[in-house]
Protein backbone atom coordinates (compact mmCIF):
# COMPACT_ATOMS: atom_id res chain seq x y z
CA UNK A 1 -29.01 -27.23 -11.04
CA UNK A 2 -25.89 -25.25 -11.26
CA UNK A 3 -25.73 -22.37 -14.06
CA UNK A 4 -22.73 -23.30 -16.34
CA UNK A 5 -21.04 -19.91 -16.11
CA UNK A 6 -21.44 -20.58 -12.13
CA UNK A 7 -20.12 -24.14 -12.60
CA UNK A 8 -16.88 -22.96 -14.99
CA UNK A 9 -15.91 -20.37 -12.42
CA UNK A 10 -16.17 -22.88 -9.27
CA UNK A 11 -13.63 -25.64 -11.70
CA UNK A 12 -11.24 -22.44 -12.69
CA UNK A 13 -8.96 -20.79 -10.30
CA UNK A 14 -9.24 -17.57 -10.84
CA UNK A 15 -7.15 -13.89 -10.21
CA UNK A 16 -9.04 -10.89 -8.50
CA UNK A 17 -8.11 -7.52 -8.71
CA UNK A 18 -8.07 -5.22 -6.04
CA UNK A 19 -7.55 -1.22 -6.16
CA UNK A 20 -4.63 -0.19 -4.73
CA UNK A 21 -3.11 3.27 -5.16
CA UNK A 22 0.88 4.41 -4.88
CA UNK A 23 1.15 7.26 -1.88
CA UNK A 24 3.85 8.89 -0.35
CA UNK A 25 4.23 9.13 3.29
CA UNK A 26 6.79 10.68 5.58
CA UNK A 27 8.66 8.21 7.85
CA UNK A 28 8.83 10.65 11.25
CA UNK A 29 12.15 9.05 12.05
CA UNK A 30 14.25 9.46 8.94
CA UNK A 31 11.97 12.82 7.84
CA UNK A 32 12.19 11.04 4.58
CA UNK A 33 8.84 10.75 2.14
CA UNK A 34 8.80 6.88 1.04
CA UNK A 35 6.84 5.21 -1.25
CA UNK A 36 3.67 2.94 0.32
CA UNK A 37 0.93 1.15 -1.45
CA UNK A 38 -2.49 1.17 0.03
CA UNK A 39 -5.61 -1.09 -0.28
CA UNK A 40 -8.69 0.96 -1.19
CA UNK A 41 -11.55 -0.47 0.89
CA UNK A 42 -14.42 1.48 0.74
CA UNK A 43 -16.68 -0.94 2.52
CA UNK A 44 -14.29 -1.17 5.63
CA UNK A 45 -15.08 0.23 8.80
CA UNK A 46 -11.43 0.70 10.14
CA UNK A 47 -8.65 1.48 8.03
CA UNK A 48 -5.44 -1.23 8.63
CA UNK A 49 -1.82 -0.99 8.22
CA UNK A 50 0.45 -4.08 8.21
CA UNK A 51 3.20 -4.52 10.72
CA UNK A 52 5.74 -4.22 8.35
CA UNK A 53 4.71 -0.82 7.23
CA UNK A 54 4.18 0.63 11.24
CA UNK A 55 7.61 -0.58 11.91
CA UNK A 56 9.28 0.88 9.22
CA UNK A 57 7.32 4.09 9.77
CA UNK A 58 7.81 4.26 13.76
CA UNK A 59 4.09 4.95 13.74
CA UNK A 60 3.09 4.76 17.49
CA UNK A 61 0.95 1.62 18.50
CA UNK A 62 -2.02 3.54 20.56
CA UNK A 63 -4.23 0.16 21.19
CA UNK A 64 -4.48 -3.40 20.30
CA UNK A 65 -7.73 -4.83 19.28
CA UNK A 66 -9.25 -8.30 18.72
CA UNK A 67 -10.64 -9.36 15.12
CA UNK A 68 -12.53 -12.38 14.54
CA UNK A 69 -12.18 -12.19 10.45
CA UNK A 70 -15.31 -14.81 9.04
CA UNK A 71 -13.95 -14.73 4.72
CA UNK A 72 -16.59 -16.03 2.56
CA UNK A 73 -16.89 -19.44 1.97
CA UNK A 74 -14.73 -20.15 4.64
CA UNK A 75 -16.72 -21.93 8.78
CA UNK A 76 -13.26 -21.19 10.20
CA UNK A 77 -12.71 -18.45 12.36
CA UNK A 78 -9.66 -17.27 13.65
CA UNK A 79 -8.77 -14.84 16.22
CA UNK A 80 -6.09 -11.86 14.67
CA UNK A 81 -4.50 -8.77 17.14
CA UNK A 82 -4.74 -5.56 14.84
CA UNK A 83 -2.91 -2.43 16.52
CA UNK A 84 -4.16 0.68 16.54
CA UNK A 85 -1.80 3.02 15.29
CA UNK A 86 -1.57 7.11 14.71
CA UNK A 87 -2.02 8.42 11.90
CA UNK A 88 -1.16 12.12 10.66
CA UNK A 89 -2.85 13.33 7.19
């Protein structure tokens, strides 16, 4: 038997929130600071930055790695190329 709470949450579509924080970074290129949002993820073991973001940044692609993401709920895996990028602080 399915708790109720369990069963109203399953029927409902429902938002999550995730923390994200406003930084600003300097684009090397332009020598301009920008605006970028970030995901925290506290529980990750690498920290990622989307293709958009390294292209508009010129950040420099040091190595491309293989991810085989497995999302709850989900028996499909797929295969995803992260990049390795630098990264001054």
């Amino acid at each position: 038997m399915v708790d109720k709470s369990v069963e109203k949450s399953l029927k409902e579509k429902q938002s999550t929130m995730l923390p994200t924080r406003l930084l600003t970074a300097l684009n090397p290129t332009t020598k301009r600071l920008e605006k970028i949002r970030v995901l925290l993820d506290a529980g990750a073991g690498l920290p990622f930055v989307n293709e958009k973001l390294t292209q508009k940044l010129h950040l420099p692609i040091l190595d491309e790695v293989k991810l085989y993401p497995n999302t709850f709920g989900s028996h499909e895996i797929q295969e995803h190329v992260a990049r390795q990028v630098a990264l001054d602080a």
